[in-house]
Structures are given as C-alpha cells and as structure tokens.
N, C-alpha and C. Protein backbone atom coordinates (compact mmCIF):
# COMPACT_ATOMS: atom_id res chain seq x y z
N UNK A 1 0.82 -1.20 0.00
CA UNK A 1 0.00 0.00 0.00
C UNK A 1 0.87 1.27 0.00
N UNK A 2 1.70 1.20 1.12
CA UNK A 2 3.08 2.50 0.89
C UNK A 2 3.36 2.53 -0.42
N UNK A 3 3.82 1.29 -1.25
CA UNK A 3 4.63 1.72 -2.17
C UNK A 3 3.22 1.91 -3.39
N UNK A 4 2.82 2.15 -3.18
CA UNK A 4 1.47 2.28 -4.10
C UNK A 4 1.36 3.69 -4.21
N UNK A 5 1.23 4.57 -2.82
CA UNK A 5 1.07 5.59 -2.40
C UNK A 5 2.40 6.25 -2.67
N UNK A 6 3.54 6.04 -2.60
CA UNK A 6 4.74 6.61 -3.14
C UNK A 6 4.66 6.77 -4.99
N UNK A 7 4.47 5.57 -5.36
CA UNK A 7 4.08 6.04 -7.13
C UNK A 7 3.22 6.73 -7.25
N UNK A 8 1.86 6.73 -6.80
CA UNK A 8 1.04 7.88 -7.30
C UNK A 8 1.33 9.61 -6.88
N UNK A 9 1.90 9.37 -5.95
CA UNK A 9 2.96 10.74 -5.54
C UNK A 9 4.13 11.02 -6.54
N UNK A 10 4.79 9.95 -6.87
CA UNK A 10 5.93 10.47 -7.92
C UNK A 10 5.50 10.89 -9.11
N UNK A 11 4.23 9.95 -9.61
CA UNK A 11 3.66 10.00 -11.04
C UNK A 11 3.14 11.74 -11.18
N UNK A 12 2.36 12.13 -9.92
CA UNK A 12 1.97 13.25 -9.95
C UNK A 12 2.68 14.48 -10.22
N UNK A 13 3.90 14.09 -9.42
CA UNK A 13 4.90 15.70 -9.10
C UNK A 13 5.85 15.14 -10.80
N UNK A 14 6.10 13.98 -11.54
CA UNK A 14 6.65 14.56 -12.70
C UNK A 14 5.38 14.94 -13.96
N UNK A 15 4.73 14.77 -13.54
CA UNK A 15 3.05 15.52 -14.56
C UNK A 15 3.41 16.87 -14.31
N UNK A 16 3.62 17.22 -12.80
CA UNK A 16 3.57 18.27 -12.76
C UNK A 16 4.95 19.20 -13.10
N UNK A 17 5.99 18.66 -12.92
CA UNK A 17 7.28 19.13 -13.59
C UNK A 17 7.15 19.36 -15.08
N UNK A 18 6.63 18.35 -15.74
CA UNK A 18 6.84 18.36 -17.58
C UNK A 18 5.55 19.47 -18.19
N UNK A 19 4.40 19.54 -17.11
CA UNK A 19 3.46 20.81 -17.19
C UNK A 19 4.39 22.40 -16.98
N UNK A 20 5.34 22.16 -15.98
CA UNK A 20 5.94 23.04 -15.48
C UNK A 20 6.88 23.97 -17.17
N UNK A 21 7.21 22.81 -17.64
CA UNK A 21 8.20 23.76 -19.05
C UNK A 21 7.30 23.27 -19.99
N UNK A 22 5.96 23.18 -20.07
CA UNK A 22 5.00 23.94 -21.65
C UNK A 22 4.77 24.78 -21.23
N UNK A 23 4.43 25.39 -22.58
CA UNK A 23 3.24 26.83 -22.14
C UNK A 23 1.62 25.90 -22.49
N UNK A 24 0.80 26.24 -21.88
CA UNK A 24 -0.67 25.57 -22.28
C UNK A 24 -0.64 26.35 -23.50
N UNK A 25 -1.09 25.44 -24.75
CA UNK A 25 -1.62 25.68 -26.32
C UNK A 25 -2.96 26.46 -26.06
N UNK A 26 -3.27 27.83 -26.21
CA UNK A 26 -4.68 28.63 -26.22
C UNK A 26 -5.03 27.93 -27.78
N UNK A 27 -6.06 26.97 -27.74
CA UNK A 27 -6.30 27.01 -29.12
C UNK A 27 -7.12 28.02 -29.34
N UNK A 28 -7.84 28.58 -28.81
CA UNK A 28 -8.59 30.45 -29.19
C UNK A 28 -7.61 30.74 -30.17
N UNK A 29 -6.33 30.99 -29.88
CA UNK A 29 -5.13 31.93 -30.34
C UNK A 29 -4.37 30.94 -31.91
N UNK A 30 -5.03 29.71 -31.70
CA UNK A 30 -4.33 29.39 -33.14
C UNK A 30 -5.08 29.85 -34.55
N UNK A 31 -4.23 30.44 -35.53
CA UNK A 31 -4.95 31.20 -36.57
C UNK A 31 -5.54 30.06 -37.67
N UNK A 32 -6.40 30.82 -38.39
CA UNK A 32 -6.97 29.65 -39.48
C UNK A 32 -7.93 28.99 -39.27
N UNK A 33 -8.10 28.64 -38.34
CA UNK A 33 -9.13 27.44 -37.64
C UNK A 33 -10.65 27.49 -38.28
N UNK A 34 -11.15 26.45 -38.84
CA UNK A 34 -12.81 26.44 -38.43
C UNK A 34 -13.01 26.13 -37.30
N UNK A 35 -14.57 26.24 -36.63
CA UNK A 35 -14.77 25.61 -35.44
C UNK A 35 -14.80 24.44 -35.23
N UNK A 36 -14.91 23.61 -36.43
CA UNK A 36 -14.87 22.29 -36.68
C UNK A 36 -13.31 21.98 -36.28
N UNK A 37 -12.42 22.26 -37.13
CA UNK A 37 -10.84 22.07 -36.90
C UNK A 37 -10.39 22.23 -35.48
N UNK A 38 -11.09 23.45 -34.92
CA UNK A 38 -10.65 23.65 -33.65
C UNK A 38 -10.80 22.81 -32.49
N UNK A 39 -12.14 22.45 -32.69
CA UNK A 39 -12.74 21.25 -31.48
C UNK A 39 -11.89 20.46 -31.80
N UNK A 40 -11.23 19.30 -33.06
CA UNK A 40 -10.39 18.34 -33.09
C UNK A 40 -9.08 18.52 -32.85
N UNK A 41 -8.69 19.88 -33.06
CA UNK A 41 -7.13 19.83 -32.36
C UNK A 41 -7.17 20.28 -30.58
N UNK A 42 -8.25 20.64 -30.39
CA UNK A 42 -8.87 20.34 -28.96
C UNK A 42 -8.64 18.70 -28.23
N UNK A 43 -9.19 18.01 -28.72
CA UNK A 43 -9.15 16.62 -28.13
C UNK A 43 -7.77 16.10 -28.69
N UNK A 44 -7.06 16.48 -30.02
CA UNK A 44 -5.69 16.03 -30.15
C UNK A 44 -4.78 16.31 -28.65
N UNK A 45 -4.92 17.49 -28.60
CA UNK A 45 -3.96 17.93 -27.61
C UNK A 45 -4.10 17.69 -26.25
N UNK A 46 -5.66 17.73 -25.50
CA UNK A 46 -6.21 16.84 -25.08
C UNK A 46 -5.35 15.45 -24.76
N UNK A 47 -5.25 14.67 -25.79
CA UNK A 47 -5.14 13.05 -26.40
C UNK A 47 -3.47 12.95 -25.69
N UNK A 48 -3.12 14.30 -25.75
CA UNK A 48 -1.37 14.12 -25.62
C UNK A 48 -0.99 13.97 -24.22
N UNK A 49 -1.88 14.76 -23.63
CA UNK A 49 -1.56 13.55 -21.89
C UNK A 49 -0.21 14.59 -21.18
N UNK A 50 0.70 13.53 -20.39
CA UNK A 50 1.81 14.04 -19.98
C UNK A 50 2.80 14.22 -21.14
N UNK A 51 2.23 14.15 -22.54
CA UNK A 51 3.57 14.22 -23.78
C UNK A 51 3.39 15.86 -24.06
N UNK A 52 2.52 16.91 -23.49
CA UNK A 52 2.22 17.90 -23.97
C UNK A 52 3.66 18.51 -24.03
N UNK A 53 4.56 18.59 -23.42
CA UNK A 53 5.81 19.14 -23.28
C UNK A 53 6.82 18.54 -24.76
N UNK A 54 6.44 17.50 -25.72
CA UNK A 54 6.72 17.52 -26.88
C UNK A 54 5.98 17.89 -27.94
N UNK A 55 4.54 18.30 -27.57
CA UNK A 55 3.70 18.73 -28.76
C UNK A 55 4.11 19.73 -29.75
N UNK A 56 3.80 19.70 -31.25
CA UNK A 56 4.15 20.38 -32.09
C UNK A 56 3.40 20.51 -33.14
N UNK A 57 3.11 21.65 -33.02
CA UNK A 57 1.49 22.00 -34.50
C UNK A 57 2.08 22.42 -35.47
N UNK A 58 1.77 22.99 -36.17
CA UNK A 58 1.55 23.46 -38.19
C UNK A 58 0.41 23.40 -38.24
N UNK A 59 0.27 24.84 -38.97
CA UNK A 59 -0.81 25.12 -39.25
C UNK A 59 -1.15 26.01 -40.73
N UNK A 60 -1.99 25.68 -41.42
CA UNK A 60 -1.58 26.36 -42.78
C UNK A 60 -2.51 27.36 -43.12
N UNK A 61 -2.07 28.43 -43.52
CA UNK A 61 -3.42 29.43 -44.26
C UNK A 61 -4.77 28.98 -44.55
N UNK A 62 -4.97 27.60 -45.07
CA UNK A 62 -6.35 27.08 -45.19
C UNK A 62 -7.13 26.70 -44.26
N UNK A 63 -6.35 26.55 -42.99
CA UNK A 63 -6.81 26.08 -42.05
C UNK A 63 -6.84 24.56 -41.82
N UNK A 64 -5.85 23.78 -42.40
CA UNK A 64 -5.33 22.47 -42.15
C UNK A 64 -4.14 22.65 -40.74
N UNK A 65 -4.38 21.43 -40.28
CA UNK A 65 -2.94 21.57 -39.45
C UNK A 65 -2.53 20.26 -39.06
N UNK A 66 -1.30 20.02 -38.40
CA UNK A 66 -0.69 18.63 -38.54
C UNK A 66 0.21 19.05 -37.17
N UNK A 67 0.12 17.56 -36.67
CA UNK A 67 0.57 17.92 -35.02
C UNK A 67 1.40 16.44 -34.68
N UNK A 68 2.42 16.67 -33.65
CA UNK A 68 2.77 15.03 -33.40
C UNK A 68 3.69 15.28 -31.99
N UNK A 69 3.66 14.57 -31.09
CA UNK A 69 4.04 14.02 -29.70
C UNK A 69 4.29 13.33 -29.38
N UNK A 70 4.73 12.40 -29.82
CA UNK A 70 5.65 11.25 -29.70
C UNK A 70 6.90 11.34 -29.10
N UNK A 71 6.99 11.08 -27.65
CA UNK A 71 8.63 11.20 -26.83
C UNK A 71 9.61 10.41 -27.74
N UNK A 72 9.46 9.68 -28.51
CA UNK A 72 10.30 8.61 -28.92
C UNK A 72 11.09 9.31 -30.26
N UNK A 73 10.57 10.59 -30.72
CA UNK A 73 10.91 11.26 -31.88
C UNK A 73 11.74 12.65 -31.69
N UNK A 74 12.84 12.61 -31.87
CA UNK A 74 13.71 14.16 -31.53
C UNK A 74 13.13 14.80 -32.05
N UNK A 75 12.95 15.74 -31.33
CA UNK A 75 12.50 17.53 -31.35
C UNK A 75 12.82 17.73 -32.96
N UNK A 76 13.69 17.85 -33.07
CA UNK A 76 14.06 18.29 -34.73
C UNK A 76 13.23 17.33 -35.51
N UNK A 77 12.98 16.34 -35.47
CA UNK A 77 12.34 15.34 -36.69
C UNK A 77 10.82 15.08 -36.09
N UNK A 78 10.76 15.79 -35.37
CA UNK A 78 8.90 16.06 -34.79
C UNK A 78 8.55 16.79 -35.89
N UNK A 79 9.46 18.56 -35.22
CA UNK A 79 9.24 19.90 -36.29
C UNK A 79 9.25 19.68 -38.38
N UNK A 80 10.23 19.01 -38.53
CA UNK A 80 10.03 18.58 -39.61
C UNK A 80 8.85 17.63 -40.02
N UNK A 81 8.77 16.96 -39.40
CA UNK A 81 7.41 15.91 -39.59
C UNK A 81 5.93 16.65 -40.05
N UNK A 82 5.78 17.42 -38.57
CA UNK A 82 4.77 18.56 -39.19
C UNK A 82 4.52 19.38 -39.72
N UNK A 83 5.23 20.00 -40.30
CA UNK A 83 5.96 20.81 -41.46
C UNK A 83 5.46 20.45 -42.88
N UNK A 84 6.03 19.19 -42.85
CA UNK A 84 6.48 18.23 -44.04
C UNK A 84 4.70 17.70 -44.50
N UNK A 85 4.06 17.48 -43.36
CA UNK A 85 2.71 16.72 -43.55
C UNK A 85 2.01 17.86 -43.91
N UNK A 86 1.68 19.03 -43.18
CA UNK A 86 1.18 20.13 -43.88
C UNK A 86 1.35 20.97 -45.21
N UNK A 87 2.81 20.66 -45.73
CA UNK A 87 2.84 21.50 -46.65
C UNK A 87 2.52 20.62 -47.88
N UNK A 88 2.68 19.03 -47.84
CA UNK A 88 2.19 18.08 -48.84
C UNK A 88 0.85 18.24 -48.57
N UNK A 89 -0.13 18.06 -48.24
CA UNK A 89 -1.42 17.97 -47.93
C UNK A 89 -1.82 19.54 -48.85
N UNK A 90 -1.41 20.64 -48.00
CA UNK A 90 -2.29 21.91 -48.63
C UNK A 90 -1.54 22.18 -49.72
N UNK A 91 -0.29 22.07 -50.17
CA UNK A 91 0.43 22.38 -51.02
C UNK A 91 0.69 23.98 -50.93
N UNK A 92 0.94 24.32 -49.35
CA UNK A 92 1.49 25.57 -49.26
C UNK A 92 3.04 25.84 -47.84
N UNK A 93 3.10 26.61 -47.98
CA UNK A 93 3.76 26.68 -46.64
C UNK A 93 3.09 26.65 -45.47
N UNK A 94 3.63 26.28 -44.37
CA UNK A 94 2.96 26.39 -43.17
C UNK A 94 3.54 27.09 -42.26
N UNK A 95 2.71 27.80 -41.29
CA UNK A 95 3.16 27.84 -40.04
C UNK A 95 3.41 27.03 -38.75
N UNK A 96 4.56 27.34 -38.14
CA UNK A 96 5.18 26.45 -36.78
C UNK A 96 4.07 27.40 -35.81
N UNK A 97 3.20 26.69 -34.94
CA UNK A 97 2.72 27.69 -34.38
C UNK A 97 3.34 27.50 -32.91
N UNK A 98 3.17 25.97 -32.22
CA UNK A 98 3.41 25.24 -31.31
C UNK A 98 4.75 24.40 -31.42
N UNK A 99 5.76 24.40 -30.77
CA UNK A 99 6.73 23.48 -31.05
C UNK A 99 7.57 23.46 -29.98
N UNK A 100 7.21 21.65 -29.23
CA UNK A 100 7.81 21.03 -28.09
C UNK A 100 7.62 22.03 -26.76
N UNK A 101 5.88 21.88 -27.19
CA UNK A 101 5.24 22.30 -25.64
C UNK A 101 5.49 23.86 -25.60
N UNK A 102 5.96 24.58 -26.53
CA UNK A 102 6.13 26.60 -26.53
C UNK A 102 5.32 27.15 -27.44
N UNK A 103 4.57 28.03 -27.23
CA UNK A 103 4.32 28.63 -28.37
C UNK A 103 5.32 29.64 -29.08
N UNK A 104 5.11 29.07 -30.48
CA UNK A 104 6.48 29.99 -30.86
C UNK A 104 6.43 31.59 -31.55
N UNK A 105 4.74 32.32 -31.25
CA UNK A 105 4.78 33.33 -31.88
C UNK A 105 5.42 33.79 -33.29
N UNK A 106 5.15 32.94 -33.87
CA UNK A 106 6.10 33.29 -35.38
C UNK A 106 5.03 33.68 -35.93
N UNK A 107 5.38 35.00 -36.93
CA UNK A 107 4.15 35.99 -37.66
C UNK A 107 4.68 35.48 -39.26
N UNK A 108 5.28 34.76 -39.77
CA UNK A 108 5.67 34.45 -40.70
C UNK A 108 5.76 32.47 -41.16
N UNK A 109 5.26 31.98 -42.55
CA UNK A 109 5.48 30.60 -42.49
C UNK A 109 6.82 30.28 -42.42
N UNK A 110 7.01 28.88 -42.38
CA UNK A 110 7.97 28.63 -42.15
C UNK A 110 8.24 28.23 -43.85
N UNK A 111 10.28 28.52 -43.97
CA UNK A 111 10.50 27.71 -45.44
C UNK A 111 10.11 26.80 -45.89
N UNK A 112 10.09 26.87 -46.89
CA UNK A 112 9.52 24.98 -47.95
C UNK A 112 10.07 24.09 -47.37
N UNK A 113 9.91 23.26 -46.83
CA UNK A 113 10.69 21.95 -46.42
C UNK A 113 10.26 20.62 -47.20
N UNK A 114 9.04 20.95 -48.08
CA UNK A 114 9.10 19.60 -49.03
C UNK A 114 10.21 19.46 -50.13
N UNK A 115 10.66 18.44 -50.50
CA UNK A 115 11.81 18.67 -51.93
C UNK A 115 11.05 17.31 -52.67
N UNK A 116 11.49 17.63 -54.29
CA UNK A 116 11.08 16.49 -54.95
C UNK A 116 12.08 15.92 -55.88
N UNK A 117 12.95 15.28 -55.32
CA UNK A 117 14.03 15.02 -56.71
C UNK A 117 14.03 14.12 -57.35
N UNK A 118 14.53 14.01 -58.26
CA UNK A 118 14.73 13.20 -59.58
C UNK A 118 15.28 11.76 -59.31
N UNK A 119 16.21 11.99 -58.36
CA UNK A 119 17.70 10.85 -57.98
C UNK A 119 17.39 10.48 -56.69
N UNK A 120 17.74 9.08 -56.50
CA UNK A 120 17.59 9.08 -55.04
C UNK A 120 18.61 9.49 -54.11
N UNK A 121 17.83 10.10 -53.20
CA UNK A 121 18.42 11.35 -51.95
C UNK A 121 18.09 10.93 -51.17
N UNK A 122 18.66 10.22 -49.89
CA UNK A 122 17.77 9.72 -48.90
C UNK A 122 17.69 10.82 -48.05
N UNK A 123 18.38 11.61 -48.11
CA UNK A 123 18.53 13.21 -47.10
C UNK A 123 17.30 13.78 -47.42
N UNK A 124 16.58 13.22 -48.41
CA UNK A 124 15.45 14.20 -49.24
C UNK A 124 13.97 13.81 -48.44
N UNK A 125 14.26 12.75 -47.92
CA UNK A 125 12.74 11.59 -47.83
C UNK A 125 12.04 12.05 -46.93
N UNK A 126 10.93 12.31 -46.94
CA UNK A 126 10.15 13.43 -45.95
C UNK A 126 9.42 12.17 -45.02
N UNK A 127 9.35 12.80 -44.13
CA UNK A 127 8.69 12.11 -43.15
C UNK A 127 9.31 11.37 -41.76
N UNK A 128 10.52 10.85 -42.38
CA UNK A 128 11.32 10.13 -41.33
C UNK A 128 11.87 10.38 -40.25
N UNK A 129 12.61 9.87 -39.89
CA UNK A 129 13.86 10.52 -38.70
C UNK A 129 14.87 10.50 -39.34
N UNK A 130 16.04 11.55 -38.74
CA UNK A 130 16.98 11.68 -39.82
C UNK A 130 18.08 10.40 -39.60
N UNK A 131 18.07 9.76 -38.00
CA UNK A 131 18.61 8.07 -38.14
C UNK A 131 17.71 7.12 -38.97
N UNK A 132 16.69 7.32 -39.57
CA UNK A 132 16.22 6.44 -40.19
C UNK A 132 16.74 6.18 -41.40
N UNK A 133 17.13 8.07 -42.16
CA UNK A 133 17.43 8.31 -43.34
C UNK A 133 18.91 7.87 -43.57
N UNK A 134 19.84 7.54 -42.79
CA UNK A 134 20.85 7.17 -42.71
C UNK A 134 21.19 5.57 -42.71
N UNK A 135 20.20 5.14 -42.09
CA UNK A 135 19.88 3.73 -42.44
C UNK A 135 19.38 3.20 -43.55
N UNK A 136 18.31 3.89 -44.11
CA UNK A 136 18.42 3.96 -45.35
C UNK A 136 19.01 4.12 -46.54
N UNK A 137 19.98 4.85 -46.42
CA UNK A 137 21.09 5.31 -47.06
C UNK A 137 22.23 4.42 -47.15
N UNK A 138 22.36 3.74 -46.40
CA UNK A 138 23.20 2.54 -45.98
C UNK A 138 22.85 1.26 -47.10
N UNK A 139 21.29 0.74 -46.51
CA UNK A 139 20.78 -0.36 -46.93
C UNK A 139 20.17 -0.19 -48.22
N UNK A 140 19.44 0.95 -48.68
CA UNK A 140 18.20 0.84 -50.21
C UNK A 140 19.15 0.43 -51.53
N UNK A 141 20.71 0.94 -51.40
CA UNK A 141 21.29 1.12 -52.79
C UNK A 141 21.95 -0.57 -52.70
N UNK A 142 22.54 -1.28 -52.24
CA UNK A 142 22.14 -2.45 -52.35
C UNK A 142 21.52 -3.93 -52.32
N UNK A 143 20.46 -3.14 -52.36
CA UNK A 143 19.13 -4.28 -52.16
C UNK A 143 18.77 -4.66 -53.44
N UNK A 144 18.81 -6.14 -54.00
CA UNK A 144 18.42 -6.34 -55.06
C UNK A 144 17.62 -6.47 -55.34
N UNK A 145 17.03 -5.68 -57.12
CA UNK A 145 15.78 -5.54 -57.79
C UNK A 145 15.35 -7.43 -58.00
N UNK A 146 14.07 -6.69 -57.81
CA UNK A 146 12.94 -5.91 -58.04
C UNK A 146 12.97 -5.39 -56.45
N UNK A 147 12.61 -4.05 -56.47
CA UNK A 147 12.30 -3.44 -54.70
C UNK A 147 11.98 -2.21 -54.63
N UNK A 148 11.59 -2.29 -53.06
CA UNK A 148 10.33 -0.48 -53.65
C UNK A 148 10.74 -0.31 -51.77
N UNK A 149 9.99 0.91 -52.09
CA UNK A 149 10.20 1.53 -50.53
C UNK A 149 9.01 2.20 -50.06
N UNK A 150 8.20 2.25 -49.40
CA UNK A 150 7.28 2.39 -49.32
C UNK A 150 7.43 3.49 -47.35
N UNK A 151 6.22 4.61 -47.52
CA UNK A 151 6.58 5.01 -46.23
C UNK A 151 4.81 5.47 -45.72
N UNK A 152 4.64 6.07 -44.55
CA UNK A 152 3.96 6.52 -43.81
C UNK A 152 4.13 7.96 -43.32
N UNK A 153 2.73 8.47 -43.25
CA UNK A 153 3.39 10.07 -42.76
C UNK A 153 3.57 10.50 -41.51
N UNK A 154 3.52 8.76 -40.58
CA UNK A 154 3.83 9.45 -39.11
C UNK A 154 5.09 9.06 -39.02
N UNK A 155 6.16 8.88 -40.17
CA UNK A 155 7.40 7.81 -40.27
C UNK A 155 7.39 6.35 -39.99
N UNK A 156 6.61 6.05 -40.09
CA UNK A 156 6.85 4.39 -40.62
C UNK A 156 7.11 4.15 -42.01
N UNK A 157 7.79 2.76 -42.30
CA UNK A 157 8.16 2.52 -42.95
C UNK A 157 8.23 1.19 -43.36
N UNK A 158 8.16 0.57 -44.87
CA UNK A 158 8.52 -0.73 -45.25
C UNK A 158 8.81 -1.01 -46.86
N UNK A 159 9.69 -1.81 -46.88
CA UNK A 159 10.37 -2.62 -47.64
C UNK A 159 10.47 -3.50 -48.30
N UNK A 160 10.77 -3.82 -49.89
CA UNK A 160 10.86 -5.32 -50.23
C UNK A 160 11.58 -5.56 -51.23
N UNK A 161 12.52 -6.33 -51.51
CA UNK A 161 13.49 -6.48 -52.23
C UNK A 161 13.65 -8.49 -52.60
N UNK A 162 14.47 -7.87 -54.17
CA UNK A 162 14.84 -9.39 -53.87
C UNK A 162 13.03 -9.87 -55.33
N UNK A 163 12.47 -9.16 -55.45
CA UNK A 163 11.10 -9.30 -56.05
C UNK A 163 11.48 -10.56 -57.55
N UNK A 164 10.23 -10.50 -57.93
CA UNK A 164 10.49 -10.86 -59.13
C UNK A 164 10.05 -10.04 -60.60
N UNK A 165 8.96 -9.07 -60.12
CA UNK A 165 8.57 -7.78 -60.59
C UNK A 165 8.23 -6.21 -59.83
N UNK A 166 8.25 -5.42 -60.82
CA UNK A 166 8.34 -4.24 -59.94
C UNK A 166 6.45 -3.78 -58.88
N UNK A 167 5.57 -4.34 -59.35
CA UNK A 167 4.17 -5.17 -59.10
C UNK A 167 4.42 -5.45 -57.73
N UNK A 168 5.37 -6.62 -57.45
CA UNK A 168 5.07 -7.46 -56.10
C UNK A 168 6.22 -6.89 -55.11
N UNK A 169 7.32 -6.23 -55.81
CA UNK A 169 7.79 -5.64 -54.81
C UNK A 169 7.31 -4.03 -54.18
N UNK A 170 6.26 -3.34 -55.05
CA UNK A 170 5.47 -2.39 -54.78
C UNK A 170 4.72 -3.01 -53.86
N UNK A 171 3.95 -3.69 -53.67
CA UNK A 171 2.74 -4.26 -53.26
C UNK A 171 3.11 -4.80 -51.90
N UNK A 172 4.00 -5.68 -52.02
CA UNK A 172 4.92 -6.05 -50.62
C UNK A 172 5.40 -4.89 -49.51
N UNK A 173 5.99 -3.96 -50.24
CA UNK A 173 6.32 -2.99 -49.85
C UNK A 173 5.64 -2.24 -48.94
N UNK A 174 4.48 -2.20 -49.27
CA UNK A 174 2.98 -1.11 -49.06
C UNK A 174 2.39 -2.41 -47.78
N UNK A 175 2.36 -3.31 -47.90
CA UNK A 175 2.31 -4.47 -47.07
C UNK A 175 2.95 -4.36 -46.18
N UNK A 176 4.23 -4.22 -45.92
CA UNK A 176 5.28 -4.48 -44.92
C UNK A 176 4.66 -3.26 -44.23
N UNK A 177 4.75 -2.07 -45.09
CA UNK A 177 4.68 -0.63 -44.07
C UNK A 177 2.97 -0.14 -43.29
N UNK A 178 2.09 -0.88 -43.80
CA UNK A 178 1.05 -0.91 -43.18
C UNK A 178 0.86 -2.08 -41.90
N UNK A 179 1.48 -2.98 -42.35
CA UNK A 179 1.26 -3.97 -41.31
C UNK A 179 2.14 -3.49 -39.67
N UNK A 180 3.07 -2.35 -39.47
CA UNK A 180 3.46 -1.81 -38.52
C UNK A 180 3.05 -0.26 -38.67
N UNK A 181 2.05 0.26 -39.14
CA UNK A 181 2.08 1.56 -39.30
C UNK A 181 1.19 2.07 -38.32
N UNK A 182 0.35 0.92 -37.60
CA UNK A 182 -0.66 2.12 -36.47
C UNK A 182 -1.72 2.31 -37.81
N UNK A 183 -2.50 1.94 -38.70
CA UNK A 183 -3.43 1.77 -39.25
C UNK A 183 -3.33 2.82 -39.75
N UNK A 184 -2.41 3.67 -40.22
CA UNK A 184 -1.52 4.60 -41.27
C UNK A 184 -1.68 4.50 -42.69
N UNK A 185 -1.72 5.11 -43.50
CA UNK A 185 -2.01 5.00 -44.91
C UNK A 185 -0.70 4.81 -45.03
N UNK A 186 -0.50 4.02 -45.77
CA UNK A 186 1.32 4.18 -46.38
C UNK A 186 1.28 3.85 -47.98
N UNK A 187 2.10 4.44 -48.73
CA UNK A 187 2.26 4.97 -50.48
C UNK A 187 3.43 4.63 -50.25
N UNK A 188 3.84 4.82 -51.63
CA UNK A 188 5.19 4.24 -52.58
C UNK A 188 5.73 5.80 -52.57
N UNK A 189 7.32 5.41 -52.23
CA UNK A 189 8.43 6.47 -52.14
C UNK A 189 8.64 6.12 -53.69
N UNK A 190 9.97 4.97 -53.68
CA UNK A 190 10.97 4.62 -54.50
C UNK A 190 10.58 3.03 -55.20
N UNK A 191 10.51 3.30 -56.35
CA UNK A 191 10.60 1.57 -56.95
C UNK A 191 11.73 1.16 -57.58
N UNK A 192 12.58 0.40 -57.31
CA UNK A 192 14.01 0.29 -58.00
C UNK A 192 14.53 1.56 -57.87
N UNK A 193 15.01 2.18 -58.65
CA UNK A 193 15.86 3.99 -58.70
C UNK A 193 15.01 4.85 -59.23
N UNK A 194 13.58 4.49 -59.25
CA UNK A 194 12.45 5.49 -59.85
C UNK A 194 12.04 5.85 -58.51
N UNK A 195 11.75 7.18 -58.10
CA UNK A 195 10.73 8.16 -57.14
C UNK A 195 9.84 8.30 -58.13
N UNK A 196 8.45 7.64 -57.25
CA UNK A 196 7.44 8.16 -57.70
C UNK A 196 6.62 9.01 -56.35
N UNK A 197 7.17 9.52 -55.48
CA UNK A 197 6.58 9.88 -54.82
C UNK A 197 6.45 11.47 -55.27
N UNK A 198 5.59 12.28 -55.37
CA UNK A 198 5.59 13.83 -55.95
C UNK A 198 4.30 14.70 -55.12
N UNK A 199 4.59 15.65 -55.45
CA UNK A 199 3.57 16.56 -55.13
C UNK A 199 2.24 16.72 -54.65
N UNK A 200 1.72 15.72 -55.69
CA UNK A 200 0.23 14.89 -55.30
C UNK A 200 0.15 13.67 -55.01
N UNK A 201 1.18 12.97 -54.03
CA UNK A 201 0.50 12.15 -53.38
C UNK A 201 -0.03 12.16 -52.67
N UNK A 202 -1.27 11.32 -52.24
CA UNK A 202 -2.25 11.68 -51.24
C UNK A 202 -1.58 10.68 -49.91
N UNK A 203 -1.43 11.34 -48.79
CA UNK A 203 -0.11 10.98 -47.67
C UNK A 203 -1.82 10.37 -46.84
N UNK A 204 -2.73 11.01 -46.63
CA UNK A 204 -3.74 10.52 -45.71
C UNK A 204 -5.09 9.82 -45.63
C-alpha cells in the first residue's frame, strides 16, 4: 500500500514538472481554424496527456494543421514531420505555431521543407527521422531488384526487395509498411531507382 502511495505521488509531481516547461496551447489563439478544426485539435492535444511538453502544431493558411508528440521522436524530426505533412497535404507553406510544448509566436510561415528530386536522396525523404534516413542510405542502394520503398506520414516505414517484378515488390512494400504503421495510410516512395513519390501524393 506504501509503495502504491509513493508512485502515485511520484507520477503526480513529474506531470507536474513536464506541465511546469509547456506553455498551455490557447487554441482560441491558433490562426486559421474552423470551429470544426478547432474542437479536433482540442481533443488532439487533449489526447497528448503528460507528452504535452513535446507537442508540435503546423498550421496552414487554409486552415489544415498537422501535429505530433511522440517522446520517442527528436525535437528536430517532430518539427520537420509537421511541417512536411502540412505542406504536402495543402500544397502551401505552413506555419510552426506550437513546437515542443512553446508557443512559438512566429508571424511568418515557415521555409519549404518539401523537396522532390529526380535521384535518389535519402537526405530528401520526408517524413522520417533523420537516423532512419541514414539507415536507409546505408541499406536501399544495395538491395536487389525488383524493390520499392514504401513510407507513412507518421514515419513508418517498409520494404521489399529481392522481387520478381516491380508489381510485387510495390505491393509487398505497401504491405510491410502498413502492417506496422498504427493503421496509417502508407504509399510508394521509391521503386528500383524510380521516385514516384511527388507533389500529389495523397499521404492521408
């Protein structure tokens, strides 16, 4: 019973420490919003619990926005994440409004951070972590064809190589990365040394 009563005492005072360095998100104060949008990034943030001290919004002129809190994801590849999901989706720039529990008062969007290249760039691949992209970088260039790469826009990811057409290693691919994605839409990056991933793919 003591030691019962000692955890719910510890659990409390670090809630209350990691409350201690956010600022509370006024969603009143986030721009763009319908009232519709607003109530759901209400219960998002809500949803984030004791992770509020990593939360991180984007928010775009149309009034789309893209958010993620995941302790398991560095600060830097959060901010990019939501960035990256907003500006594919509206096909504009976005604003950082919220980032890792601060509001960041920025009166200006943030730079383009989508890229679309020709060649494969694994530095280029939106969505990931940047140890992911390095692992990648490592492993995609010798994996033998037939093989595709397939991703998710909360960074998941999957793979298949070794194929017998470019068909089943697409398909596999899209397979592998849904079957760990958290019920994630996941699309085709790379098939062999072709990017087909562009502008209009639909990420959600």
């Amino acid at each position: 019973m003591r030691l019962l009563i000692l955890l719910i005492l510890l659990m409390t005072y670090t809630i209350s420490v990691i409350q201690a360095f956010a600022d509370t998100l006024d969603i009143k104060m986030v721009p763009f919003l319908s009232p519709l949008q607003r109530n759901l990034l209400t219960k998002d943030y809500d949803a984030a619990g004791i992770k509020k001290a990593q939360y991180t919004l984007a928010v775009s002129p149309q009034g789309a926005w893209q958010s993620f809190y995941w302790d398991t994801i560095p600060a830097e590849d959060r901010a990019r994440n939501v960035l990256e999901r907003c500006e594919q989706i509206t096909k504009n720039r976005c604003f950082m409004v919220y980032e890792n529990g601060k509001m960041t008062n920025e009166r200006t969007p943030r730079p383009t951070v989508m890229r679309y290249p020709t060649e494969f760039d694994p530095i280029q691949i939106p969505f990931i972590t940047s140890k992911l992209r390095q692992q990648i970088k490592k492993a995609y260039p010798g994996l033998n064809p037939d093989k595709a790469l397939a991703l998710d826009s909360l960074g998941g990811y999957g793979a298949s190589y070794g194929e017998n057409d470019e068909a089943t290693a697409s398909k596999l691919a899209v397979d592998n990365c849904e079957s760990k994605s958290r019920g994630n839409k996941c699309f085709l990056y790379i098939i062999n040394e072709k990017i087909v991933f562009n502008k209009n793919t639909k990420i959600n």
